[in-house]
N, C-alpha and C. Protein backbone atom coordinates (compact mmCIF):
# COMPACT_ATOMS: atom_id res chain seq x y z
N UNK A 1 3.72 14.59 -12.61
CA UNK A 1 3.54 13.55 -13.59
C UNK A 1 2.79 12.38 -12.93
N UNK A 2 1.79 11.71 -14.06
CA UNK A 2 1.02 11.01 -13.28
C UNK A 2 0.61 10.41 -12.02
N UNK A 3 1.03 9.49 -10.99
CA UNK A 3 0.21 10.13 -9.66
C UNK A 3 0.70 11.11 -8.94
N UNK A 4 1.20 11.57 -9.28
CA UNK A 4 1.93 12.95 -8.86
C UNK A 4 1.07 14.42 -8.84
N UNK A 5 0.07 14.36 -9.59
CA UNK A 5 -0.70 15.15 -9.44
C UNK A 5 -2.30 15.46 -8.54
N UNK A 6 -1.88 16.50 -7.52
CA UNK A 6 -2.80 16.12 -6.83
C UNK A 6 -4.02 16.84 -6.88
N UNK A 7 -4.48 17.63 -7.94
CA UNK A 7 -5.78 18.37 -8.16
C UNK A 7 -6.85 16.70 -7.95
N UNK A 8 -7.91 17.50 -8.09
CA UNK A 8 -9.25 16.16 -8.06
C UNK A 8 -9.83 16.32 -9.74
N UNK A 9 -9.43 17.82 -10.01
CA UNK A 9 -10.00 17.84 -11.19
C UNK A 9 -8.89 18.47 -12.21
N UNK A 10 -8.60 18.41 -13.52
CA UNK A 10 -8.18 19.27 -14.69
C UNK A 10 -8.11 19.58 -15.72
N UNK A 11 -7.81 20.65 -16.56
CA UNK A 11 -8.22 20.71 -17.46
C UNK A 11 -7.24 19.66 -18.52
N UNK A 12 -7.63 19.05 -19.62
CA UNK A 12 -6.44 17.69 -20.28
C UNK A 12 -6.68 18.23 -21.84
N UNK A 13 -5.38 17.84 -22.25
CA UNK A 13 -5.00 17.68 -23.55
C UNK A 13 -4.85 16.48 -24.09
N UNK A 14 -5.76 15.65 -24.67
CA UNK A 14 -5.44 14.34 -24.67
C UNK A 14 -4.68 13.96 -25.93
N UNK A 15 -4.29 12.83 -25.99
CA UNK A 15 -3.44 12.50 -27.23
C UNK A 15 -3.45 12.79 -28.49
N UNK A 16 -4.80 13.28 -28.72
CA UNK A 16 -4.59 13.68 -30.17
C UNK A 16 -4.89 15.32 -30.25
N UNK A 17 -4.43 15.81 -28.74
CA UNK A 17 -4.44 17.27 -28.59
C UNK A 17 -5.68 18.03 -28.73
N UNK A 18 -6.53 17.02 -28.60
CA UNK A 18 -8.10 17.94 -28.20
C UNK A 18 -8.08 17.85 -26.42
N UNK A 19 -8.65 19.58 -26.57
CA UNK A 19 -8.54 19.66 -25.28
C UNK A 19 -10.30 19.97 -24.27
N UNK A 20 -9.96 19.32 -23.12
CA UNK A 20 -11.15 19.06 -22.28
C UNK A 20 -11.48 19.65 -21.15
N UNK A 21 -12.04 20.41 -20.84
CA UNK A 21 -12.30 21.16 -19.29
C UNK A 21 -12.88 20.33 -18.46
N UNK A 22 -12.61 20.67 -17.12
CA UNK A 22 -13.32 19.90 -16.17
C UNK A 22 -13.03 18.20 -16.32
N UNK A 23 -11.61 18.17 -16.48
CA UNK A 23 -11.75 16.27 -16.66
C UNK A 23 -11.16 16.11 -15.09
N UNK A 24 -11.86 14.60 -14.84
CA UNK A 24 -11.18 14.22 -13.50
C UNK A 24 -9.79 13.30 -14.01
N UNK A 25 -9.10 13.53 -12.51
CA UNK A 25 -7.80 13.12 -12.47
C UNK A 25 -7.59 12.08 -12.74
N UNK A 26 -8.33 11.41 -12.22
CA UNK A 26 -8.43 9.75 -11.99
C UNK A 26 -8.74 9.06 -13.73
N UNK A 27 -9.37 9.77 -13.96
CA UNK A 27 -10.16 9.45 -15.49
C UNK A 27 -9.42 9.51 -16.04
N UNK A 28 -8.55 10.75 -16.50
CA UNK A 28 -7.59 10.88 -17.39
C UNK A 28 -6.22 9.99 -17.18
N UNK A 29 -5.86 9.79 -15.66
CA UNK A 29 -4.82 9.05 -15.38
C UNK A 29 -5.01 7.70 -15.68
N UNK A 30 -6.49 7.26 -15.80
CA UNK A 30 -6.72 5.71 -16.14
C UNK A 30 -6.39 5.47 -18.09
N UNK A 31 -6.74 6.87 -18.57
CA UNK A 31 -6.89 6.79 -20.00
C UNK A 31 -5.51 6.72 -20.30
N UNK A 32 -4.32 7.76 -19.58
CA UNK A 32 -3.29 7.72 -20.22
C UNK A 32 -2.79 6.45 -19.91
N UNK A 33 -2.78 5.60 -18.79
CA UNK A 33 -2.05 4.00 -18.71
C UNK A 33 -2.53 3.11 -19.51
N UNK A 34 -4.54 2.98 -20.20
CA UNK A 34 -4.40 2.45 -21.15
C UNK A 34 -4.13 2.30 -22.43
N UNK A 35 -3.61 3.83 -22.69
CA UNK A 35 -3.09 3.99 -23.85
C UNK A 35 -1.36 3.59 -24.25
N UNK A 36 -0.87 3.47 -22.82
CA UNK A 36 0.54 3.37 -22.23
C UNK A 36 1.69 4.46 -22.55
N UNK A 37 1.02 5.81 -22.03
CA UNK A 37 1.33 6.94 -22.39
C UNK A 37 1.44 7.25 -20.78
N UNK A 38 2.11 8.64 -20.46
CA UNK A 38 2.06 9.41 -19.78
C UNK A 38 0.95 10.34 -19.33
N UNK A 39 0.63 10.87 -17.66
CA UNK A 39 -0.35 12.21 -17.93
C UNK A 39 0.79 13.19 -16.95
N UNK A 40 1.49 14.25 -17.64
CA UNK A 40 2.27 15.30 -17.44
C UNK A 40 1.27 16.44 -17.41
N UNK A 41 1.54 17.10 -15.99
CA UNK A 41 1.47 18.48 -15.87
C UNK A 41 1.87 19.82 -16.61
N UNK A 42 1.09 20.43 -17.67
CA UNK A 42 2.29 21.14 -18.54
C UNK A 42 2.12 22.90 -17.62
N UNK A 43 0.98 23.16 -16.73
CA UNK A 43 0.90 24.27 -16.17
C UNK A 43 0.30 24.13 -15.43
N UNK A 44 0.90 24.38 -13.91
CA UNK A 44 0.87 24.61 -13.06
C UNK A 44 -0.35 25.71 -12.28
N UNK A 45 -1.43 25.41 -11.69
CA UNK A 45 -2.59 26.28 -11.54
C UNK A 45 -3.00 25.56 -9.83
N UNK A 46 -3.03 26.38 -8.89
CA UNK A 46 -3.61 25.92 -8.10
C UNK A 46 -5.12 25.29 -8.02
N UNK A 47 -5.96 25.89 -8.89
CA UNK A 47 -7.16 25.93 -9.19
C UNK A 47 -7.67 24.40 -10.24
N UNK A 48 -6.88 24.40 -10.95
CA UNK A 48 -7.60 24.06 -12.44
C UNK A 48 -6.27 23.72 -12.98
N UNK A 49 -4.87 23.06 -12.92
CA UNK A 49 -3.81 22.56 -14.07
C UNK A 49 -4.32 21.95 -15.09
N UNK A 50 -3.31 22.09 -16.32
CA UNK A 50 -3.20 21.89 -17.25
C UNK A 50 -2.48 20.60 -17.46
N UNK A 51 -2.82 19.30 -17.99
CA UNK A 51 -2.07 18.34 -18.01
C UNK A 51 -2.21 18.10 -19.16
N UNK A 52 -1.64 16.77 -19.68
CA UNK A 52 -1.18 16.19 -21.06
C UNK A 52 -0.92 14.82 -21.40
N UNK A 53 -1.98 14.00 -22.35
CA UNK A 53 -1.39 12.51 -22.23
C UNK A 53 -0.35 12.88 -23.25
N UNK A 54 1.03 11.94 -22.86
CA UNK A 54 1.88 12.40 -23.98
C UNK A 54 2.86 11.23 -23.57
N UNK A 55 4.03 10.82 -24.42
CA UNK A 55 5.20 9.86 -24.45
C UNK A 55 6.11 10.67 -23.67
N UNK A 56 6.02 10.28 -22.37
CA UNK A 56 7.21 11.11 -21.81
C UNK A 56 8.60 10.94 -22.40
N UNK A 57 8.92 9.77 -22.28
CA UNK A 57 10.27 9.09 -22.86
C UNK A 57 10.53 9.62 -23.97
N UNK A 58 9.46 9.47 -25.01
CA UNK A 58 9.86 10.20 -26.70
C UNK A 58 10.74 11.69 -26.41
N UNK A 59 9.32 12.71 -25.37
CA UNK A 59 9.48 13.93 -25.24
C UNK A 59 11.28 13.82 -24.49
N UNK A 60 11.07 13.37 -23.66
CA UNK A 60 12.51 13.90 -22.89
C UNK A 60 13.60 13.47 -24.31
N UNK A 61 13.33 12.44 -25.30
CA UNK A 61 14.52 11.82 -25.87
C UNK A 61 14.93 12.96 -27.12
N UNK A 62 13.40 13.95 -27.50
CA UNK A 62 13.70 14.77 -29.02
C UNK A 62 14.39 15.76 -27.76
N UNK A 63 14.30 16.32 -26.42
CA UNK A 63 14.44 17.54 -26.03
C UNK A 63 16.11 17.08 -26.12
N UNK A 64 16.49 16.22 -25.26
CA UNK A 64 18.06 15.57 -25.73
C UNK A 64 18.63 16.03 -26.71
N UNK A 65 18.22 15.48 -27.92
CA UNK A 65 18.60 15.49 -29.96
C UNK A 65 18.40 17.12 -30.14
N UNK A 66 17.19 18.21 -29.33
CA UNK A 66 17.37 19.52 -29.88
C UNK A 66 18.82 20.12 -29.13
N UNK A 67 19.42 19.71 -27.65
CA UNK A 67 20.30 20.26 -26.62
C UNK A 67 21.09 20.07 -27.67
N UNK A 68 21.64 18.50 -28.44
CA UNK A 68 22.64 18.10 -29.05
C UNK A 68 22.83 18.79 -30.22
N UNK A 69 22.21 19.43 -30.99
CA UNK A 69 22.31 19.73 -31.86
C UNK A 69 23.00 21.60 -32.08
N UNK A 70 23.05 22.30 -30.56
CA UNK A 70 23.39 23.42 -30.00
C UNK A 70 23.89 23.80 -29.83
């Protein structure tokens, strides 16, 4: 999760879920803080990961409400 990721380059899903090949890290990590969003790793690739601007907080809070509901 955001600087946490150490590719130089990846592929991104950005907020409104269009997705981008070849984005740099840095780029996308600057886009998700000005949006004041998250950039999460969703797959793991030595090569090329898959990341995601996304509300971490929201995400972890519905995954909570689906456990609770179980």
């Amino acid at each position: 999760m955001n600087q946490h990721i150490r590719a130089e380059y990846i592929e991104l899903v950005d907020e409104q879920g269009v997705h981008h090949a070849n984005f740099s890290t840095t780029q996308a990590l600057q886009r998700a803080m000005d949006l004041g969003l998250s950039l999460v790793e969703i797959k793991f690739d030595h090569y090329k990961p898959v990341c995601k601007i996304m509300d971490y907080g929201k995400f972890q809070y519905n995954k909570r409400q689906c456990i609770k509901l179980y």
